[in-house]
C-alpha atoms as a PDB file:
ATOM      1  CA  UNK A   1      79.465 118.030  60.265  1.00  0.00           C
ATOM      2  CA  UNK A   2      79.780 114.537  60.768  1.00  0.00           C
ATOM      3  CA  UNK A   3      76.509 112.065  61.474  1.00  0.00           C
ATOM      4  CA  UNK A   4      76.944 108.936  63.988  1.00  0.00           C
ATOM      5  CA  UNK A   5      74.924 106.750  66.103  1.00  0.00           C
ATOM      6  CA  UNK A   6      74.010 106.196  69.388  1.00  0.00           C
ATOM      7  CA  UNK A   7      73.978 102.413  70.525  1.00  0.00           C
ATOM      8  CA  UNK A   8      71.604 100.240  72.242  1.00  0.00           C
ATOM      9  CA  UNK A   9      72.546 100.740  75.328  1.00  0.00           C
ATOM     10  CA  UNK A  10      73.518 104.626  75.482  1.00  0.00           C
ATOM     11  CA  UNK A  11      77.333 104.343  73.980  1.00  0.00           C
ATOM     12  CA  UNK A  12      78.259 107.398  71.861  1.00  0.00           C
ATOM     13  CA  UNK A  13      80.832 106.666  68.956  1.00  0.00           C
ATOM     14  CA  UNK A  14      82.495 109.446  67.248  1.00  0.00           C
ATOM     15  CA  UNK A  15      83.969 109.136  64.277  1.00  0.00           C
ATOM     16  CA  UNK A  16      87.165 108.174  63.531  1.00  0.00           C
ATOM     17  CA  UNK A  17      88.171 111.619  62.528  1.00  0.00           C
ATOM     18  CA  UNK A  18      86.899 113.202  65.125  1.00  0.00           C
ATOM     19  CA  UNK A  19      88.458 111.314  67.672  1.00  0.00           C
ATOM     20  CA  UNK A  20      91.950 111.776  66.403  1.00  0.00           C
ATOM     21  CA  UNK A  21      91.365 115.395  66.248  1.00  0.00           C
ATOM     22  CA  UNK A  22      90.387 115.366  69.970  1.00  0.00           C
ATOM     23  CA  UNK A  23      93.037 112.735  70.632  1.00  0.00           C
ATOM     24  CA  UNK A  24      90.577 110.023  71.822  1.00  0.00           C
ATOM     25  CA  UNK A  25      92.207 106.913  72.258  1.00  0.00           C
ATOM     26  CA  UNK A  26      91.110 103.410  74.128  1.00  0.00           C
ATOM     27  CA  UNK A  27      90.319 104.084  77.997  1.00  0.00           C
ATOM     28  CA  UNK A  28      90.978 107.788  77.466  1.00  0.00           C
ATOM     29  CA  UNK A  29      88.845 110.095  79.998  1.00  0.00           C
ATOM     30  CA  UNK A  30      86.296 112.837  78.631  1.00  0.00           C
ATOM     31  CA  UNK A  31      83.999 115.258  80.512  1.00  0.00           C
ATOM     32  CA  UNK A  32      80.535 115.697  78.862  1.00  0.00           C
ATOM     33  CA  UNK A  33      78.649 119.022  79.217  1.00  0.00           C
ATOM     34  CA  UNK A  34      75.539 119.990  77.865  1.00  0.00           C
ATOM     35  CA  UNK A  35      75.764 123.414  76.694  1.00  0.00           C
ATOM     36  CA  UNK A  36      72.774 125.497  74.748  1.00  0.00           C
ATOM     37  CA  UNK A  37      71.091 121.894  74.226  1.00  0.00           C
ATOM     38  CA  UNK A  38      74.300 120.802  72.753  1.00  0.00           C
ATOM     39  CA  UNK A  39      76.635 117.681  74.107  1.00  0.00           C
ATOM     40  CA  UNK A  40      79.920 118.735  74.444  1.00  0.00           C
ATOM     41  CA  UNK A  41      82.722 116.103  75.056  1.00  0.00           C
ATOM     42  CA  UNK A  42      85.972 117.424  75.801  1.00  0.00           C
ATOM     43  CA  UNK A  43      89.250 115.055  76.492  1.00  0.00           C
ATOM     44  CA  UNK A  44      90.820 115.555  80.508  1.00  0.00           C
ATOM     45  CA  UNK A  45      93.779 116.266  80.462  1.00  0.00           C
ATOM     46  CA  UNK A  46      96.621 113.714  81.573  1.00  0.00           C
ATOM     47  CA  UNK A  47      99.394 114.801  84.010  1.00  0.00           C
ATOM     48  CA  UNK A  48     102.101 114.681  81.561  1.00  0.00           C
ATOM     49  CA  UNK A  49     100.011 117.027  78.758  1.00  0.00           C
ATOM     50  CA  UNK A  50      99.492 119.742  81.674  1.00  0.00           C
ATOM     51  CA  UNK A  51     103.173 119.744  82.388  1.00  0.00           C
ATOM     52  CA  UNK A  52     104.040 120.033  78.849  1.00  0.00           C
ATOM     53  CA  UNK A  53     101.628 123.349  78.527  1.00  0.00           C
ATOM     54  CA  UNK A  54     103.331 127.180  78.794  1.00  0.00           C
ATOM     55  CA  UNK A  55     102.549 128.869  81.890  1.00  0.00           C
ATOM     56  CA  UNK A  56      99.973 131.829  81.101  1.00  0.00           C
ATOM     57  CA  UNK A  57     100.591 133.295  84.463  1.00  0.00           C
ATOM     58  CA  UNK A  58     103.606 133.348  86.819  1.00  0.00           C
ATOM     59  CA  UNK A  59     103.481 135.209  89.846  1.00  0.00           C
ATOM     60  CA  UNK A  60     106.111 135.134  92.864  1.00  0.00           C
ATOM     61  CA  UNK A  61     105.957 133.583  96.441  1.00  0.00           C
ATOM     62  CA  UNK A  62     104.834 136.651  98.077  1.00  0.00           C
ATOM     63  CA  UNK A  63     101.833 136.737  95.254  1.00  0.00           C
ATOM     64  CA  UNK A  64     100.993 133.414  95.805  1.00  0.00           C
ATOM     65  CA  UNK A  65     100.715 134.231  99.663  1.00  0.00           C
ATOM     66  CA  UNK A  66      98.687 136.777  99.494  1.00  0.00           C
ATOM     67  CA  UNK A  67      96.224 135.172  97.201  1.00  0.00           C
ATOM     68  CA  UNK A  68      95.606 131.942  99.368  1.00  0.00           C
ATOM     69  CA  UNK A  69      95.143 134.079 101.894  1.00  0.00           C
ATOM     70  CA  UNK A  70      92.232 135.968 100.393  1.00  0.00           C
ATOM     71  CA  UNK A  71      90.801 132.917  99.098  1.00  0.00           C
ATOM     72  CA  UNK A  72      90.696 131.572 103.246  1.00  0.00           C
ATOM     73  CA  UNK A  73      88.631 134.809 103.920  1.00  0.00           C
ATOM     74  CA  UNK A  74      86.079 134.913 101.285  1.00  0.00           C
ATOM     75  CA  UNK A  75      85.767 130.817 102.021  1.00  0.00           C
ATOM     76  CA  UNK A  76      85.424 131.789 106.110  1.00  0.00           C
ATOM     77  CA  UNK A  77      82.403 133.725 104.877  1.00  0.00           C
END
């Protein structure tokens, strides 16, 4: 556990550890969630680092298909 501050006018500053372990560099985009009364601050991902990710799912053409077209019913609803 690691104890920061909040500044004057709202900014949050995490310590230097913890933003290297998050990879939180200069202009870098986070989503903040409040979870059980807890902040949670989570880096978005770039482009480039989704690309670079293994695929947990692969399914074929006629899979995909099928599944879009389920997803236009239940949205018609």
């Amino acid at each position: 556990m690691t104890e920061s501050r909040v500044g004057s006018k709202g900014e949050l500053f995490p310590p230097k550890e913890i933003r290297e372990q998050l990879g939180l560099k200069p202009r870098r985009r986070v989503v903040y969630t409040v979870e059980n009364g807890r902040l949670v601050v989570e880096p978005v991902s770039t482009i480039e680092e989704l690309f670079e990710r293994s695929h947990v799912v692969e399914i074929d053409v006629d899979e995909f298909h099928e599944f879009r077209r389920d997803l236009s019913r239940k949205a018609e609803r």
